[in-house]
C-alpha atoms as a PDB file:
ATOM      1  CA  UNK A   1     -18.574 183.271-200.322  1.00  0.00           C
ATOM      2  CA  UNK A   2     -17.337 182.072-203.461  1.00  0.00           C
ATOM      3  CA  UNK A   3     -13.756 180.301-203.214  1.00  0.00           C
ATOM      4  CA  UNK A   4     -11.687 181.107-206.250  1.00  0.00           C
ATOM      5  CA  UNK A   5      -9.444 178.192-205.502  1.00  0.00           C
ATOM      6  CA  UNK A   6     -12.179 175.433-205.493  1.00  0.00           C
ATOM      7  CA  UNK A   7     -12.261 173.132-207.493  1.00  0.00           C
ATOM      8  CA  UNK A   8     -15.407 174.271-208.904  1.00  0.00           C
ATOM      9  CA  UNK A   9     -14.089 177.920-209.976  1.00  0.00           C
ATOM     10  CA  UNK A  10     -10.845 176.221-211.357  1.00  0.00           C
ATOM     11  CA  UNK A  11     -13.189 173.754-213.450  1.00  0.00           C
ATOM     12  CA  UNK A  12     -15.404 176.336-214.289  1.00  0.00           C
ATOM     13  CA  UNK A  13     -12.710 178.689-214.970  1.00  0.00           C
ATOM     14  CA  UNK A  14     -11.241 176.455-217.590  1.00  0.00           C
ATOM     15  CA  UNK A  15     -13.747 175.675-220.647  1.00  0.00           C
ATOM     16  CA  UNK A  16     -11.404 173.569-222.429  1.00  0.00           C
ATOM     17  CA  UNK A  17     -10.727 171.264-219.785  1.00  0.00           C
ATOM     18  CA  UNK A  18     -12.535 168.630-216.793  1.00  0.00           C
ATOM     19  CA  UNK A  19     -10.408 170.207-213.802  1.00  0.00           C
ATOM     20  CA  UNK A  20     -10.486 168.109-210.489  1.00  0.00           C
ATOM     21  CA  UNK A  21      -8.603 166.544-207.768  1.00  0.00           C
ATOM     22  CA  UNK A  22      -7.305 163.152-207.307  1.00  0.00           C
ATOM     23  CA  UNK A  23      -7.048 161.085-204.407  1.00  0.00           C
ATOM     24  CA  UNK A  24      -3.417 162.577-203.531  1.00  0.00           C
ATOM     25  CA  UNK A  25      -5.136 165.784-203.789  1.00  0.00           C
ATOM     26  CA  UNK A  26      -3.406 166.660-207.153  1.00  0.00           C
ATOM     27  CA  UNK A  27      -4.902 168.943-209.720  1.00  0.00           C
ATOM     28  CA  UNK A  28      -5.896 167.157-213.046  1.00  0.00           C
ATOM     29  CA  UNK A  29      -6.859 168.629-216.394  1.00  0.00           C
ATOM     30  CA  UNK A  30      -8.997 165.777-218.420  1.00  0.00           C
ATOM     31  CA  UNK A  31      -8.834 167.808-222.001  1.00  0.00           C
ATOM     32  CA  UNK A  32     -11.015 166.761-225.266  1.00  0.00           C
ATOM     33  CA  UNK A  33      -8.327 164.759-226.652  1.00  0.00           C
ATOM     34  CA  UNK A  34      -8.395 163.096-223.781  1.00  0.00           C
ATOM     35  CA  UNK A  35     -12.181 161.702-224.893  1.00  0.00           C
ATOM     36  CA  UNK A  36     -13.266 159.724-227.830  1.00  0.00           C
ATOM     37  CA  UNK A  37     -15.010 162.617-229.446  1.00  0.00           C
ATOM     38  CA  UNK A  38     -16.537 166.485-228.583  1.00  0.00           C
ATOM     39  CA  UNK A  39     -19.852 165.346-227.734  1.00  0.00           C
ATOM     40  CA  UNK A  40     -18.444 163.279-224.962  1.00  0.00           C
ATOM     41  CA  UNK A  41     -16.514 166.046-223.710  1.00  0.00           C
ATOM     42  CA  UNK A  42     -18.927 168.370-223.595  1.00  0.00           C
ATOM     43  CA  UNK A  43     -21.732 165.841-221.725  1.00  0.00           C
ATOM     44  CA  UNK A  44     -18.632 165.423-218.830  1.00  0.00           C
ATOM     45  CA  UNK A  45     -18.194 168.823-219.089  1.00  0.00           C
ATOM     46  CA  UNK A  46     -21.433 169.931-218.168  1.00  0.00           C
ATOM     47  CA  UNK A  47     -21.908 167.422-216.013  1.00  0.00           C
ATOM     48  CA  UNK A  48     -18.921 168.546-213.943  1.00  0.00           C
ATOM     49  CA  UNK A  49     -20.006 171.940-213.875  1.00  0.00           C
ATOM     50  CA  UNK A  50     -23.089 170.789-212.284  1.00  0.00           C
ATOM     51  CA  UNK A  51     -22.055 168.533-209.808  1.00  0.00           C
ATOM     52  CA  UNK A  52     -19.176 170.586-208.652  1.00  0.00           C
ATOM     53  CA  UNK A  53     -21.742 173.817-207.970  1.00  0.00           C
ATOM     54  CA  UNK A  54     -24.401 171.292-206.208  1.00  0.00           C
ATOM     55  CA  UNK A  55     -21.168 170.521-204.195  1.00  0.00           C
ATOM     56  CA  UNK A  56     -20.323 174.202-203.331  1.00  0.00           C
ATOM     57  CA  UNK A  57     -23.556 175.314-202.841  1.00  0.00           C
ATOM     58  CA  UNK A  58     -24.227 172.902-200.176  1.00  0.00           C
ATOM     59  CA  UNK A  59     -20.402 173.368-198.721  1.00  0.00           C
ATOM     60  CA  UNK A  60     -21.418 177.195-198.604  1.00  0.00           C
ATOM     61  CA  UNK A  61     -24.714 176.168-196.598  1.00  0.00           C
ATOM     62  CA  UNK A  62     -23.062 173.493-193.967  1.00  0.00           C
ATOM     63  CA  UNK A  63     -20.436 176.673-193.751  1.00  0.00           C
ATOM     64  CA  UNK A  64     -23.154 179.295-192.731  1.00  0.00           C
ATOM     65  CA  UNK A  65     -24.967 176.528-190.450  1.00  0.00           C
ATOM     66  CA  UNK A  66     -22.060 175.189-188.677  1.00  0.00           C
ATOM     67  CA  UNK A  67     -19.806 176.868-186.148  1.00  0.00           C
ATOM     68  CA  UNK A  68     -16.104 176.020-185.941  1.00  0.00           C
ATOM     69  CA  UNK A  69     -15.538 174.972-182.020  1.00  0.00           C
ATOM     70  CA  UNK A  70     -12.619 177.385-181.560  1.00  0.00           C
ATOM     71  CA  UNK A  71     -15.527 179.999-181.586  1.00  0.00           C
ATOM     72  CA  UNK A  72     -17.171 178.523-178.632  1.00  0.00           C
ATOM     73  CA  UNK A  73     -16.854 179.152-175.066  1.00  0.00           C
ATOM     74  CA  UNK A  74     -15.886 176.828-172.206  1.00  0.00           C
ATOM     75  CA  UNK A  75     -19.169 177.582-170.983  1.00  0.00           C
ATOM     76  CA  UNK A  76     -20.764 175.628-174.044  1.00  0.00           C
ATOM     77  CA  UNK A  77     -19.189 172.707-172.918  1.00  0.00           C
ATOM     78  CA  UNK A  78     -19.734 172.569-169.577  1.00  0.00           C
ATOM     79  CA  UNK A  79     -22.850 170.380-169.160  1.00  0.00           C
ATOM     80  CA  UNK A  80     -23.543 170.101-165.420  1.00  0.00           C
ATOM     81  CA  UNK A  81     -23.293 166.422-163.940  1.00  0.00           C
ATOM     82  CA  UNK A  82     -27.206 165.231-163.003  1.00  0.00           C
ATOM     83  CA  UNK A  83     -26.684 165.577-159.001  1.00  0.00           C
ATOM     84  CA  UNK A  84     -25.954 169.334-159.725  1.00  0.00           C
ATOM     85  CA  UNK A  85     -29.093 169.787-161.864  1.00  0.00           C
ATOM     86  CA  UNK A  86     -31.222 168.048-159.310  1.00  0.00           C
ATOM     87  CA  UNK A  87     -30.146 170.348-156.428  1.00  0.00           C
ATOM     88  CA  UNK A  88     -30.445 173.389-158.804  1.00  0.00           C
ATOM     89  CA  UNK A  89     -34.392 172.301-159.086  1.00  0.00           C
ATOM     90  CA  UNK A  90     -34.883 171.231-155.841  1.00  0.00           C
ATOM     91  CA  UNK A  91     -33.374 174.715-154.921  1.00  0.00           C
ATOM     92  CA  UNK A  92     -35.796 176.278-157.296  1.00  0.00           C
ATOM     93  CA  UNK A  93     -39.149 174.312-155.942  1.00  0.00           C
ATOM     94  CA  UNK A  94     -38.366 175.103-152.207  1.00  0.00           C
ATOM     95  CA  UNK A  95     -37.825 179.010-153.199  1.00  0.00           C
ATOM     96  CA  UNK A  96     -41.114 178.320-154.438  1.00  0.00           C
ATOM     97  CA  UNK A  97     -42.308 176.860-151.587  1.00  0.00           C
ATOM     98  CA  UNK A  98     -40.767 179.827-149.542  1.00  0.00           C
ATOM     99  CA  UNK A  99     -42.285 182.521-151.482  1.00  0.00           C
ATOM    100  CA  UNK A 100     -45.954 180.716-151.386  1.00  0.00           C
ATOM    101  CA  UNK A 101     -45.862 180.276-147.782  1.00  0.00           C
ATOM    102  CA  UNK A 102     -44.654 183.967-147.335  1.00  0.00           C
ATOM    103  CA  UNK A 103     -47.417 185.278-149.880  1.00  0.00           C
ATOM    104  CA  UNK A 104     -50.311 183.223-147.591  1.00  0.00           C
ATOM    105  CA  UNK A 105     -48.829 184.721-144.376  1.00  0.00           C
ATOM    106  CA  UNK A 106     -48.949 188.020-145.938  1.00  0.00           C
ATOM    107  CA  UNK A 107     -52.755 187.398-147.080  1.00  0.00           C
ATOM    108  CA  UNK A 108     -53.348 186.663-143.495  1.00  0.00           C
ATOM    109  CA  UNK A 109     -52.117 189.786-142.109  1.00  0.00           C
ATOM    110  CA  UNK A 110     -54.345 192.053-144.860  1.00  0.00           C
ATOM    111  CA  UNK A 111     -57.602 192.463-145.334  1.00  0.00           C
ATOM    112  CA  UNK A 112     -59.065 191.384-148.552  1.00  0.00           C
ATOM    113  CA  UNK A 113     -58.872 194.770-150.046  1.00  0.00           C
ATOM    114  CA  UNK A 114     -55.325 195.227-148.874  1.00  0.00           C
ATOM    115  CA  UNK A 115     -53.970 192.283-150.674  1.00  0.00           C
ATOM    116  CA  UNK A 116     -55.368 192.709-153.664  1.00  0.00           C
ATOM    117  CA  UNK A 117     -54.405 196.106-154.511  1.00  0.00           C
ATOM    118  CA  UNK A 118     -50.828 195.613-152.494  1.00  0.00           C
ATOM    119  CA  UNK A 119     -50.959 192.722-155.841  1.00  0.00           C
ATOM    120  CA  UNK A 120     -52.362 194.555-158.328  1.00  0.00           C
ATOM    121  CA  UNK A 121     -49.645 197.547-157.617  1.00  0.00           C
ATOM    122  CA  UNK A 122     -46.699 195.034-156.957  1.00  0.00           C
ATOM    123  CA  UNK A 123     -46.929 191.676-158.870  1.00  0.00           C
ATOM    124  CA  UNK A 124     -49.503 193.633-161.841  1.00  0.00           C
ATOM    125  CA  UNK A 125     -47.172 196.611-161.505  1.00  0.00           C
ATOM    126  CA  UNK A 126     -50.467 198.717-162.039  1.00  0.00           C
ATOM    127  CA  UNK A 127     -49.993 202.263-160.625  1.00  0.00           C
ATOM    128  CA  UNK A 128     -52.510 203.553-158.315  1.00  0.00           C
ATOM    129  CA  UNK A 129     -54.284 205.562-160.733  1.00  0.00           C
ATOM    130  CA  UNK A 130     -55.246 202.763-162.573  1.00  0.00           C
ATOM    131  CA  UNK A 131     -56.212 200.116-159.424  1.00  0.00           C
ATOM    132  CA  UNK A 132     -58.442 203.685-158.789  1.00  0.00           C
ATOM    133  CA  UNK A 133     -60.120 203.692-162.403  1.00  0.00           C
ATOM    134  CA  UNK A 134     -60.864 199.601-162.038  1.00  0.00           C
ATOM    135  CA  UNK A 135     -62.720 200.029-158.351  1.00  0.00           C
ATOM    136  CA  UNK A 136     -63.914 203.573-159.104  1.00  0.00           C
ATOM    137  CA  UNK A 137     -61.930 204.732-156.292  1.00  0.00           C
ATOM    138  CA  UNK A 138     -60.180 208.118-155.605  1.00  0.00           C
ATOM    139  CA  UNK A 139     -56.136 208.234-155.890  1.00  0.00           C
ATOM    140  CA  UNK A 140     -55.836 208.586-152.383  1.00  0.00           C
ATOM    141  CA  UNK A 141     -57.952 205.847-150.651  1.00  0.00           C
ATOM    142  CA  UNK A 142     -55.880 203.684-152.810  1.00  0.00           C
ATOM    143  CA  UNK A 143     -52.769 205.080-151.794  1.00  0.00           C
ATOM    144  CA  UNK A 144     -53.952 204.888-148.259  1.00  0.00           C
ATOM    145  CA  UNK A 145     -54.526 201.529-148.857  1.00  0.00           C
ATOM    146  CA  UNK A 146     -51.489 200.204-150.185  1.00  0.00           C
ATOM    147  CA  UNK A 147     -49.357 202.122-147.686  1.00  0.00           C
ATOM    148  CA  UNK A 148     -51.506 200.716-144.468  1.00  0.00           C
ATOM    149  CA  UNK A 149     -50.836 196.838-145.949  1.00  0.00           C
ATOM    150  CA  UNK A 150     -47.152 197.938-146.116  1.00  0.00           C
ATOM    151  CA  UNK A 151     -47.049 199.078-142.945  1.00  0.00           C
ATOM    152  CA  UNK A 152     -48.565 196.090-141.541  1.00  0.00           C
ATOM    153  CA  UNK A 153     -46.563 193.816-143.676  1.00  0.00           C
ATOM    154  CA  UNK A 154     -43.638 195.880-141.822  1.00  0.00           C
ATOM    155  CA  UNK A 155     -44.831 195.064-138.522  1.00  0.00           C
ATOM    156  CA  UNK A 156     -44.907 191.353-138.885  1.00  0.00           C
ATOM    157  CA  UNK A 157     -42.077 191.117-141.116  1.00  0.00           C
ATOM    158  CA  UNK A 158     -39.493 193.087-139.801  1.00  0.00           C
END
């Protein structure tokens, strides 16, 4: 986005003249009589020309990689306190712990076959027509299967 206020368009703008902006944030003009000679001019000239668009180009990049913090959310600044992140992982490892017990007392209850197509269907999310092609096994034995293991995970896990 190319500011027509900078002081890089105003400078740029003006051929005859050095435009920039003193401390007090007043426009100058620095004009050729206001150098020893044209050649001197024109080397501050062009050197002006090139600094200030080194100096917008990289204000237009910090602009496109920075985000003003109006735009954020109170949710970006929330950063939970330690305590709360330990419980959240603590939470996280026992529903692990949960889940693997509950999976072995499952694996219990099932025979081998059972399990392993009540896994492939479930966790794989194969569908039975394909647990059928891998153990060259009709639809329906497979279907069978899977509904016997639910039925016995049923019975033990109401």
């Amino acid at each position: 986005m190319f500011n027509r206020k900078s002081i890089y368009a105003l400078n740029k703008k003006d051929p005859d003249a050095i435009v920039y902006m003193d401390a007090n944030e007043v426009i100058v003009r620095l004009t050729r009589e206001d150098f020893a000679s044209e050649e001197e001019f024109l080397k501050w000239k062009s050197w002006s020309d090139g600094n200030y668009r080194t100096e917008d180009d990289q204000d237009v990049v910090e602009g496109k990689h920075n985000t003003s913090i109006d735009d954020l959310s109170e949710a970006a600044f929330s950063i939970p306190a330690i305590d709360v992140v330990m419980d959240r992982k603590h939470e996280k490892a026992e529903r692990r712990r949960v889940a693997s017990a509950m999976v072995s007392q499952i694996r219990d209850k099932l025979t081998e076959t059972q399990f392993r197509r009540l896994w492939m269907y479930y966790v794989d999310g194969m569908t039975v027509d394909e647990i059928g092609r891998i153990e060259g096994i009709r639809h329906q034995n497979i279907s069978k299967s899977i509904g016997s293991a639910m039925k016995k995970i049923k019975k033990f896990f109401p």
